[in-house]
N, C-alpha and C. Protein backbone atom coordinates (compact mmCIF):
# COMPACT_ATOMS: atom_id res chain seq x y z
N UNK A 1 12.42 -5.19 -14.08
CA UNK A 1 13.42 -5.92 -13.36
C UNK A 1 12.72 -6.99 -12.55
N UNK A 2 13.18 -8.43 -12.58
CA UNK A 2 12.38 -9.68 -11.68
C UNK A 2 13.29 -9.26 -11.13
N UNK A 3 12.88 -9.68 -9.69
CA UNK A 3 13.90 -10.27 -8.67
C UNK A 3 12.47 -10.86 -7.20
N UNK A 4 13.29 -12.00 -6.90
CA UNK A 4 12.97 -12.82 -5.96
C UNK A 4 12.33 -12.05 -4.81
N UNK A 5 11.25 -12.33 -4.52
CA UNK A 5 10.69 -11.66 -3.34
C UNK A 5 10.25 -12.41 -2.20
N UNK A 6 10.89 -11.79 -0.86
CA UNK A 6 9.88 -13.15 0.30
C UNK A 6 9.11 -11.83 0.70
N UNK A 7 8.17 -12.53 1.47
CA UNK A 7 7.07 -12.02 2.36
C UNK A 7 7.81 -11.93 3.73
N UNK A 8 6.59 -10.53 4.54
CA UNK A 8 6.81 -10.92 6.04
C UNK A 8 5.40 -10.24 6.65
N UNK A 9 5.07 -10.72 7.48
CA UNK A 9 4.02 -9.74 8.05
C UNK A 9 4.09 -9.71 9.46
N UNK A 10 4.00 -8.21 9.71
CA UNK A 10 4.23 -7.77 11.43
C UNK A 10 2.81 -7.39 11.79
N UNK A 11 2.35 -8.16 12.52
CA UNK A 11 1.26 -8.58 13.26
C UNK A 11 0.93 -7.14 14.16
N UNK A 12 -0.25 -6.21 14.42
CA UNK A 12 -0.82 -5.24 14.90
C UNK A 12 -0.31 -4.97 16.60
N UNK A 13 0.64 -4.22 16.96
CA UNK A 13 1.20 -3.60 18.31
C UNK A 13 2.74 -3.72 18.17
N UNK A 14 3.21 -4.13 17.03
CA UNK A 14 4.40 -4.03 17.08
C UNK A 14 5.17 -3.13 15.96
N UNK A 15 6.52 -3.16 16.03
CA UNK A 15 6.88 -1.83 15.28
C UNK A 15 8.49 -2.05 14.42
N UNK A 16 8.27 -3.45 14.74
CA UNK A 16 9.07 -4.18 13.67
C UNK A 16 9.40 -4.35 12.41
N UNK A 17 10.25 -3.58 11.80
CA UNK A 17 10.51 -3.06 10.55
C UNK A 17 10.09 -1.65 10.26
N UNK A 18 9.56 -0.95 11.79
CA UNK A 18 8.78 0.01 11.10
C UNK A 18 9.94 1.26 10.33
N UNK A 19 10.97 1.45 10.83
CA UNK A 19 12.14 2.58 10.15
C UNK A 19 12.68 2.28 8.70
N UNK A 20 12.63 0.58 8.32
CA UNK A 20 12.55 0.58 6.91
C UNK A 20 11.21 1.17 6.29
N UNK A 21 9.79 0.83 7.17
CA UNK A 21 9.18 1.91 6.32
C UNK A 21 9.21 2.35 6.12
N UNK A 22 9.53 3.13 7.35
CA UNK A 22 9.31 4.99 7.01
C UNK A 22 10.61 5.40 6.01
N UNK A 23 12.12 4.54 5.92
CA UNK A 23 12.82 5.19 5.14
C UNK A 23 12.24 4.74 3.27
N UNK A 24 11.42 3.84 2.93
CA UNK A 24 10.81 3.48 2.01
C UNK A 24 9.79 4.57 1.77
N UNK A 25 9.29 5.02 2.70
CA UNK A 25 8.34 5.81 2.39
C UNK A 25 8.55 7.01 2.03
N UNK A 26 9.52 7.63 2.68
CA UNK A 26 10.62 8.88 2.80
C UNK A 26 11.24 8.66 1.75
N UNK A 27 11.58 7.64 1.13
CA UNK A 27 12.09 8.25 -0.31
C UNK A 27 10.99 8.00 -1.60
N UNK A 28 9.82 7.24 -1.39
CA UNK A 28 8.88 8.22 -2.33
C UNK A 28 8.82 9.56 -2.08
N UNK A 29 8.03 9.70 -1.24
CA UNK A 29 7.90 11.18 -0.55
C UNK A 29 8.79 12.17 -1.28
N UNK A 30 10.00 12.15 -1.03
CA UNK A 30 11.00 12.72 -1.81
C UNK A 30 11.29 12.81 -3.69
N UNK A 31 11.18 11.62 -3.64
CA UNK A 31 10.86 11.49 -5.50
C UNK A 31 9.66 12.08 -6.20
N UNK A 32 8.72 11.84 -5.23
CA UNK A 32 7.22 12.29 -5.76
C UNK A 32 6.25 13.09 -5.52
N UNK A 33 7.08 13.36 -4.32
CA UNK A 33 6.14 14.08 -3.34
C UNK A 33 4.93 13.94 -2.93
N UNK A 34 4.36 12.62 -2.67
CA UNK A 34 3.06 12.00 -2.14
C UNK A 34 3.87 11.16 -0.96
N UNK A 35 2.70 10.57 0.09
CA UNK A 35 2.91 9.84 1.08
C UNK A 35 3.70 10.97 2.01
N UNK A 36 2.93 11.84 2.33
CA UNK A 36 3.40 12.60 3.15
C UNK A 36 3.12 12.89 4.77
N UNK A 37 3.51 12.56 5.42
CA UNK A 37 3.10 12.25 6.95
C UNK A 37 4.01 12.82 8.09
N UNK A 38 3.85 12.85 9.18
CA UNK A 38 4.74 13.36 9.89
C UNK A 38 5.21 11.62 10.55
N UNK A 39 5.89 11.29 10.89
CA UNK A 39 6.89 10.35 11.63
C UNK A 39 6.15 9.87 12.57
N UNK A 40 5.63 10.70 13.69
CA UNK A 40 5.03 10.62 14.93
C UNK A 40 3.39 9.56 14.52
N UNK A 41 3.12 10.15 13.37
CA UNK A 41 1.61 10.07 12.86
C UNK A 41 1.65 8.39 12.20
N UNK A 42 2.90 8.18 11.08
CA UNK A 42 3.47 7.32 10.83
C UNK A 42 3.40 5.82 11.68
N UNK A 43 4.22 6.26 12.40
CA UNK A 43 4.61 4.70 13.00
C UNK A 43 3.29 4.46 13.85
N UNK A 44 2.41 5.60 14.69
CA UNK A 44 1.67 5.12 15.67
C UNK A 44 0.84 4.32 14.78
N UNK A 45 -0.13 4.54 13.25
CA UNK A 45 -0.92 4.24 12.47
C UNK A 45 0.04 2.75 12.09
N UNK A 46 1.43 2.95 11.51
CA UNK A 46 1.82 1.52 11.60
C UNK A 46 1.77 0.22 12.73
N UNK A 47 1.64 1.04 14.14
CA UNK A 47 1.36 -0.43 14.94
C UNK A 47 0.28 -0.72 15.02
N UNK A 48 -0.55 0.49 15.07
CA UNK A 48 -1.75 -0.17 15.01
C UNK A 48 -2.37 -1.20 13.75
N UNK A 49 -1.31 -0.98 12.97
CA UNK A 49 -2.21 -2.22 11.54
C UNK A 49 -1.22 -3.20 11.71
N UNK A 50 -2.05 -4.21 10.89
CA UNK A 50 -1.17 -5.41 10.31
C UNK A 50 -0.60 -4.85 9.20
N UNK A 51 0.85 -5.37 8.83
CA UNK A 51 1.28 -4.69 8.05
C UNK A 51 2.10 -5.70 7.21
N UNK A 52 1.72 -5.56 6.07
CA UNK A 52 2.38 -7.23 4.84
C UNK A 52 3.17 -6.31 4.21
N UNK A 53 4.44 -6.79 4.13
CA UNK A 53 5.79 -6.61 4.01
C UNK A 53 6.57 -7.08 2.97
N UNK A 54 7.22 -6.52 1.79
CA UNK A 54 7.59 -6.87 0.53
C UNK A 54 9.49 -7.18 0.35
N UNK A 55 10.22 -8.19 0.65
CA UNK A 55 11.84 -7.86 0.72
C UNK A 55 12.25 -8.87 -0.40
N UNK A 56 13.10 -7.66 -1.09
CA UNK A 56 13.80 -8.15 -2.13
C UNK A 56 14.70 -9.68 -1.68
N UNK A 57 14.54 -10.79 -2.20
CA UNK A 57 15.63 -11.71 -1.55
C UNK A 57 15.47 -11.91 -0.06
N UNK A 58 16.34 -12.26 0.34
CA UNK A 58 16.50 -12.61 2.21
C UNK A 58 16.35 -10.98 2.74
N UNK A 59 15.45 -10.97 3.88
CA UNK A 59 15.57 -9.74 4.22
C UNK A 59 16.31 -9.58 5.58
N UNK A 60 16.73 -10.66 6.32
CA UNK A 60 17.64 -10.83 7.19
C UNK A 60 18.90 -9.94 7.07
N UNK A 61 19.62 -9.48 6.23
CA UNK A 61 20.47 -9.29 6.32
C UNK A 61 20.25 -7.67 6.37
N UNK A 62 19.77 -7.02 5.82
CA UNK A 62 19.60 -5.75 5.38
C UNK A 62 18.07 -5.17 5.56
N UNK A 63 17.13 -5.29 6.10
CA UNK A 63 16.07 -4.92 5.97
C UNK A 63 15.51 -3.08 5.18
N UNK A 64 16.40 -2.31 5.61
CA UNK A 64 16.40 -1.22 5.00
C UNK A 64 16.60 -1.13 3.46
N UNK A 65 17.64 -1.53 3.24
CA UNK A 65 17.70 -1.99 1.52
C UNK A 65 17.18 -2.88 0.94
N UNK A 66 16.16 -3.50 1.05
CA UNK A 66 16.05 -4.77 0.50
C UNK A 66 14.37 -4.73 1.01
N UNK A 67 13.71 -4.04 1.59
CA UNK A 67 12.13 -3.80 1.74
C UNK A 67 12.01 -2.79 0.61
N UNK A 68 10.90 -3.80 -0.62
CA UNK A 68 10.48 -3.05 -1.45
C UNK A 68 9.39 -2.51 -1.93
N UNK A 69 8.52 -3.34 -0.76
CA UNK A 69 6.59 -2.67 -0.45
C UNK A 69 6.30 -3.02 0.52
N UNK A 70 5.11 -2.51 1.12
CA UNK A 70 4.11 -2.82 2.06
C UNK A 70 2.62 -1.98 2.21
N UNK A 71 2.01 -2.97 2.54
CA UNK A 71 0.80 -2.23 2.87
C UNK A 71 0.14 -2.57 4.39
N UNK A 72 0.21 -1.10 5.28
CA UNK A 72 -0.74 -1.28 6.34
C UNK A 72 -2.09 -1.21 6.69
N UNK A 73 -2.42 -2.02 7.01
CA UNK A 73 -4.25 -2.47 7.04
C UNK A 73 -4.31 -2.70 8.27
N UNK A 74 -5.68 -1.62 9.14
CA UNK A 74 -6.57 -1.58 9.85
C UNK A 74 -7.54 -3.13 9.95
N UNK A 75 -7.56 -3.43 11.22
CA UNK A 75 -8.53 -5.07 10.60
C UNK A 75 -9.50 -4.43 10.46
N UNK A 76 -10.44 -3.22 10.03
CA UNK A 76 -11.19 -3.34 9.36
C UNK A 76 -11.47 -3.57 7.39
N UNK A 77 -9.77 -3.54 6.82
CA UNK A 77 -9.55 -3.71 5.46
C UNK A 77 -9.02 -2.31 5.24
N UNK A 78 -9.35 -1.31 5.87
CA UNK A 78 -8.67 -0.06 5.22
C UNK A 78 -6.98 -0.12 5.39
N UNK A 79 -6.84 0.50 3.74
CA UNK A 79 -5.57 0.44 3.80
C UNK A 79 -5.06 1.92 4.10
N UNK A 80 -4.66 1.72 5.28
CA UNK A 80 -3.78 3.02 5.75
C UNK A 80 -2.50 3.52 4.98
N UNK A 81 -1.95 2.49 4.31
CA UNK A 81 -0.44 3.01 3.30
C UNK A 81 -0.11 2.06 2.76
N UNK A 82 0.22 2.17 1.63
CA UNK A 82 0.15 1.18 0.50
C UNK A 82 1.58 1.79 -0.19
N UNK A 83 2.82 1.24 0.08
CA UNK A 83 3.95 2.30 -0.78
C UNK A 83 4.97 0.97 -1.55
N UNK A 84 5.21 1.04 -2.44
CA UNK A 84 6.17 0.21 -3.62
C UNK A 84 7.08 0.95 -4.33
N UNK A 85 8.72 0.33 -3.78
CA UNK A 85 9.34 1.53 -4.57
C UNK A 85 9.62 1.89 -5.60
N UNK A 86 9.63 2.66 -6.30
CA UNK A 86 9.60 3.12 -7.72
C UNK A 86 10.31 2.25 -8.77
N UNK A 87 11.43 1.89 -8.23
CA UNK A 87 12.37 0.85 -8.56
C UNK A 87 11.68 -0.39 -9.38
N UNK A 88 10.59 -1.33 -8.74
CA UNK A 88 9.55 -2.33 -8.72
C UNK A 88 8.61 -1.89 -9.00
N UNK A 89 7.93 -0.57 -9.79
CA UNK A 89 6.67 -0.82 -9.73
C UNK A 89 6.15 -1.25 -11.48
N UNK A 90 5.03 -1.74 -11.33
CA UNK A 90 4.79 -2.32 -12.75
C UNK A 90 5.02 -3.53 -13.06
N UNK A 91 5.58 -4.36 -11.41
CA UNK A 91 5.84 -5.71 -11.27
C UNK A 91 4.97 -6.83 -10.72
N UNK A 92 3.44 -5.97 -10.22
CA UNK A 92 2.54 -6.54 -9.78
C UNK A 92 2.63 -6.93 -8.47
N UNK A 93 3.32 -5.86 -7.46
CA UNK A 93 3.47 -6.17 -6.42
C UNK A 93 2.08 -5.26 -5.38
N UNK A 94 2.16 -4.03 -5.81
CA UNK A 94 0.77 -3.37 -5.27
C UNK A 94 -0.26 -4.41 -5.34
N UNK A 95 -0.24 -5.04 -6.56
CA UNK A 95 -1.76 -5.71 -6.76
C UNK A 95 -1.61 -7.29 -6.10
N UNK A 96 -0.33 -7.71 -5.64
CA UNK A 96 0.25 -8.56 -4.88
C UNK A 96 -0.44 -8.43 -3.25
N UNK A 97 -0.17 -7.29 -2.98
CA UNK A 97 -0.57 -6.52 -1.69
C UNK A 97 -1.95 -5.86 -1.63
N UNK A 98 -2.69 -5.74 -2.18
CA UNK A 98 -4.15 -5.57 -2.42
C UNK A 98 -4.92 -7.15 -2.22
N UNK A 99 -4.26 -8.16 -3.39
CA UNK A 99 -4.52 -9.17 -3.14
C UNK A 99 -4.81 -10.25 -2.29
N UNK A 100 -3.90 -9.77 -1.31
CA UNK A 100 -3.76 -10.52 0.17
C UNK A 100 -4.86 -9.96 1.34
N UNK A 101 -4.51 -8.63 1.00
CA UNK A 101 -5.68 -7.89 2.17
C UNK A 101 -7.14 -8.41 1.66
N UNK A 102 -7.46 -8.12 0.39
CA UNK A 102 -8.88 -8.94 0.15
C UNK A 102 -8.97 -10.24 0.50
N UNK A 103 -8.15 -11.11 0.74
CA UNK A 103 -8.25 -12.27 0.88
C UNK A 103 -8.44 -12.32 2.34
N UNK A 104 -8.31 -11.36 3.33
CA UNK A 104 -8.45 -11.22 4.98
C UNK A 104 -9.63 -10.71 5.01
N UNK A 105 -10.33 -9.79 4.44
CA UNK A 105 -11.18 -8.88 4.62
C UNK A 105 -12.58 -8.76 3.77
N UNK A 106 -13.56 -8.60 4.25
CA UNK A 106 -14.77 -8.36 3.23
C UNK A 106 -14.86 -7.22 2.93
N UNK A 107 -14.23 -6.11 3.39
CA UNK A 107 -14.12 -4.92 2.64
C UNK A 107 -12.92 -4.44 2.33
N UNK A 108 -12.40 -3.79 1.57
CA UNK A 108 -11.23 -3.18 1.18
C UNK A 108 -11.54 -1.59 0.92
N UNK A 109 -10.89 -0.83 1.72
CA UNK A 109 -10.93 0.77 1.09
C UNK A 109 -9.56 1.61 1.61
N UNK A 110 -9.62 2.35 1.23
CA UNK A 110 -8.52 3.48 1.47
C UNK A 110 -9.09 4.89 0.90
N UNK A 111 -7.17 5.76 0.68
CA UNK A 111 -8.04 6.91 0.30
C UNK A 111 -6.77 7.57 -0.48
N UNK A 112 -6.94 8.25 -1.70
CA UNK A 112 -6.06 8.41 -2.48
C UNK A 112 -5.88 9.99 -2.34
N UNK A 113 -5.13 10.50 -2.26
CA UNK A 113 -4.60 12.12 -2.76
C UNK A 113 -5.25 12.34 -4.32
N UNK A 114 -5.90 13.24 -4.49
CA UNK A 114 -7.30 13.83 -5.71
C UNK A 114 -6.02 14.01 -6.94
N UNK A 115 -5.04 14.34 -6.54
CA UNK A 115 -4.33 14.72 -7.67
C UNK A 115 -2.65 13.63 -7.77
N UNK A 116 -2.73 12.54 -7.47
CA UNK A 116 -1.74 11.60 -7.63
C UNK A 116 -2.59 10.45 -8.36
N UNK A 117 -2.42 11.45 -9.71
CA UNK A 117 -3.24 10.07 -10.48
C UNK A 117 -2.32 8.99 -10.80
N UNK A 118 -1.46 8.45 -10.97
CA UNK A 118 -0.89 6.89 -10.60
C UNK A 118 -1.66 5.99 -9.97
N UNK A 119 -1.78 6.72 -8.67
CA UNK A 119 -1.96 5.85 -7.60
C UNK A 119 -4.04 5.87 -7.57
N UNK A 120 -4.19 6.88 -8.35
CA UNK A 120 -5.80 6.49 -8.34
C UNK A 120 -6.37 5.93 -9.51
N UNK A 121 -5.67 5.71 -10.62
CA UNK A 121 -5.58 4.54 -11.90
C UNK A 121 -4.82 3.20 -11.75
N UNK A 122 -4.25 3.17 -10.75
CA UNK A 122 -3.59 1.87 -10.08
C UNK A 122 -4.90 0.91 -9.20
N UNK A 123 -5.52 1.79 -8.50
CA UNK A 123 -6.30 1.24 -7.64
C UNK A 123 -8.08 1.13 -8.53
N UNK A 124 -8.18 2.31 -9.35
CA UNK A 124 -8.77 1.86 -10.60
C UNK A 124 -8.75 0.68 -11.25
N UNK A 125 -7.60 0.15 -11.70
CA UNK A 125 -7.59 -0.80 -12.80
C UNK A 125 -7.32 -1.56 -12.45
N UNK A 126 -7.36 -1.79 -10.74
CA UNK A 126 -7.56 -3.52 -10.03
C UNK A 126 -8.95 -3.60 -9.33
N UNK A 127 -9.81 -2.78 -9.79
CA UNK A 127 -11.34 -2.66 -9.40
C UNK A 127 -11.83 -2.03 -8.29
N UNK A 128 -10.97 -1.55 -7.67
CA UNK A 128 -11.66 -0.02 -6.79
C UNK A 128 -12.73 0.80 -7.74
N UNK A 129 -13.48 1.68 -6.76
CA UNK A 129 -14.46 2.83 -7.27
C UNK A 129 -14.34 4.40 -6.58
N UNK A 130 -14.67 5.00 -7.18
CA UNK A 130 -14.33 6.01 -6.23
C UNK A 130 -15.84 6.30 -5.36
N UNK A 131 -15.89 6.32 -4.09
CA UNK A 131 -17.38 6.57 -3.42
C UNK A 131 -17.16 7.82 -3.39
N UNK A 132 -16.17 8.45 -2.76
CA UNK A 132 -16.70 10.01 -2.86
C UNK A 132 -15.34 10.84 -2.68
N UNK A 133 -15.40 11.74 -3.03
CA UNK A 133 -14.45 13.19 -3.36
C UNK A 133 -13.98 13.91 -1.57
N UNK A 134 -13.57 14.05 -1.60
CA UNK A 134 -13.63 14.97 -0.48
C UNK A 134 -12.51 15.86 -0.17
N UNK A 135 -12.72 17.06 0.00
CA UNK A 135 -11.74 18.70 -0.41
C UNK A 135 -11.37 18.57 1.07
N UNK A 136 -9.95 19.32 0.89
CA UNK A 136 -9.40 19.19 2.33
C UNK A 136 -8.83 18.31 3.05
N UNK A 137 -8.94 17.23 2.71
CA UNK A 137 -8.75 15.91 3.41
C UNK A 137 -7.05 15.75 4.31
N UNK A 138 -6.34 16.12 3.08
CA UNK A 138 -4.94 16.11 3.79
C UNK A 138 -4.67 17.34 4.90
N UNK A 139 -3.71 17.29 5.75
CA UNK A 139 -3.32 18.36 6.31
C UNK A 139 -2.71 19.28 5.90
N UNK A 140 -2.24 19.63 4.55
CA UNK A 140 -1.93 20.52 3.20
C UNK A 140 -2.64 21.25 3.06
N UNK A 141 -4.26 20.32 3.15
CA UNK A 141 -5.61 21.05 2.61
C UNK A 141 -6.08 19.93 1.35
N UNK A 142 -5.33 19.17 0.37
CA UNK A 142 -5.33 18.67 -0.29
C UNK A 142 -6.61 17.40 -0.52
N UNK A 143 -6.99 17.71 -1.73
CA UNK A 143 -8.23 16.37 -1.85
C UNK A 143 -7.80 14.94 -1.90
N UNK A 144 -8.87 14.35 -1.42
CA UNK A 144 -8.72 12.85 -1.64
C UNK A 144 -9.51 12.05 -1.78
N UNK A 145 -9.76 11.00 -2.65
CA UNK A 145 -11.16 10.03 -2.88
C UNK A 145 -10.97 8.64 -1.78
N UNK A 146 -11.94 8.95 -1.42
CA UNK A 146 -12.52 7.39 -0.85
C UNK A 146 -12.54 6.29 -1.87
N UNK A 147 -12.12 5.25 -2.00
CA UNK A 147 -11.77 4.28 -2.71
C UNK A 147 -12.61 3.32 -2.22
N UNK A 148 -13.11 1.87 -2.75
CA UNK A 148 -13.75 0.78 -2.48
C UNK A 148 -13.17 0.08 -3.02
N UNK A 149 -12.94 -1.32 -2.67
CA UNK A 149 -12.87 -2.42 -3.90
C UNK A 149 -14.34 -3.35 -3.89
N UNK A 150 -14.17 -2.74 -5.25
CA UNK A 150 -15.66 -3.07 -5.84
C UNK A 150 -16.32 -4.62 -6.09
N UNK A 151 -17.37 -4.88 -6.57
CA UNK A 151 -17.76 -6.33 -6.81
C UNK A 151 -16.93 -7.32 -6.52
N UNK A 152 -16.98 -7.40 -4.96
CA UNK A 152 -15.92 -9.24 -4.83
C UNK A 152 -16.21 -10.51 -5.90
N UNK A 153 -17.13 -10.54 -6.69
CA UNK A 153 -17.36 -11.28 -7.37
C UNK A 153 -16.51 -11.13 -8.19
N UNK A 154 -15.77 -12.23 -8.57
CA UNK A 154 -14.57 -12.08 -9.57
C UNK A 154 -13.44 -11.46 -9.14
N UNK A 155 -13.34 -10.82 -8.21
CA UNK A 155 -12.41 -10.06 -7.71
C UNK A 155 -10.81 -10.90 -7.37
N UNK A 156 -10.83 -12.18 -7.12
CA UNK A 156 -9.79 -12.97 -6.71
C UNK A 156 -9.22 -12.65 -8.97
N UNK A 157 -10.28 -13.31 -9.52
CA UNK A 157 -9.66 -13.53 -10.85
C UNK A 157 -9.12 -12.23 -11.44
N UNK A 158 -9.75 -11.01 -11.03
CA UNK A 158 -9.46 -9.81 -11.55
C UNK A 158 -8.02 -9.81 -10.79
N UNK A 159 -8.14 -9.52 -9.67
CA UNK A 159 -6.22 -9.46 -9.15
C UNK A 159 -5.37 -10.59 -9.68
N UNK A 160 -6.10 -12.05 -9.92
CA UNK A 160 -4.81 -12.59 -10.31
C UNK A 160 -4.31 -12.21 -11.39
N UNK A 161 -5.24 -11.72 -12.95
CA UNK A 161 -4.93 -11.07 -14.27
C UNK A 161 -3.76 -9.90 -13.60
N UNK A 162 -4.20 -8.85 -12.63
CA UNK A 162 -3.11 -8.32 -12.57
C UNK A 162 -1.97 -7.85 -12.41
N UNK A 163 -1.98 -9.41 -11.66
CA UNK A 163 -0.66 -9.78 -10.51
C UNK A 163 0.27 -10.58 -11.54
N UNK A 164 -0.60 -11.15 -12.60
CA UNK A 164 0.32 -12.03 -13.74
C UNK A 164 0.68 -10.92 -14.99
N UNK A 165 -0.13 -9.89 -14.82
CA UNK A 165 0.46 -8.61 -15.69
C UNK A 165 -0.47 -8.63 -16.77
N UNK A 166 -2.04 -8.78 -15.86
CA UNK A 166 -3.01 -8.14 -16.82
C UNK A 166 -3.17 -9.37 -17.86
């Protein structure tokens, strides 16, 4: 499905838009059962990042319906939450939103849940690496890899291939 997308980005201490996140996020969560957080944990980690913002069409009118990704980034490049709704994905909007943060940052990392392979062949096949494994990580107990994005060299051309769909 195309559809028209604007940008927005809410600048680090504020919390603007943050309940369309969390209801964006809350219904992966629900479909998939990843992106699992408590609320409290949520929004504080959302003000503290910059956070680039995905709305179907005008988002003025509706922000809850009509926010269809975002990713929050730490200014050090880590991406604290990276969520696209199921609806859109495969439209090159993750790699839309990867794209941008590398373009702020000399490093890029995050950290994936060990067993939501989507999301760790997603971040795979726009040139992440995995640095390391680590058991326990979630508050479940659940594993998760440390992610990198790998060789900046080429790295603008590698995201644009996969922002134009590979």
């Amino acid at each position: 499905m195309s559809v028209d997308v604007t940008t927005s980005i809410v600048e680090s201490g504020s919390d603007e838009h943050v309940g369309s996140a969390w209801e964006l996020k809350e219904r992966i969560r629900e479909r998939e059962g990843v992106l699992k957080q408590r609320r409290g944990f949520f929004t504080d980690a959302y003000r503290r990042a910059t956070v680039h913002l995905l709305f179907a069409g005008d988002h003025d009118a509706d922000a809850a319906d009509s926010l269809i990704g975002f990713a929050a980034v730490r200014r050090d490049g880590y991406v604290l939450f990276l969520a696209i709704d199921g609806d859109h994905r495969g439209e090159g909007f993750g790699g839309r939103l990867i794209a941008t943060v590398a373009e702020e940052h000399d490093t890029v990392t995050c950290h994936a849940r060990a067993t939501n392979e989507a999301a760790v062949a997603f971040y795979k096949h726009i040139g992440f690496e995995v640095e390391r494994h680590i058991e326990h990580y979630y508050e479940d107990g659940g594993a998760a890899y440390y992610l990198k994005l790998g060789d900046r060299a080429g790295l603008a051309d590698r995201l644009s291939a996969f922002v134009r769909g590979r």
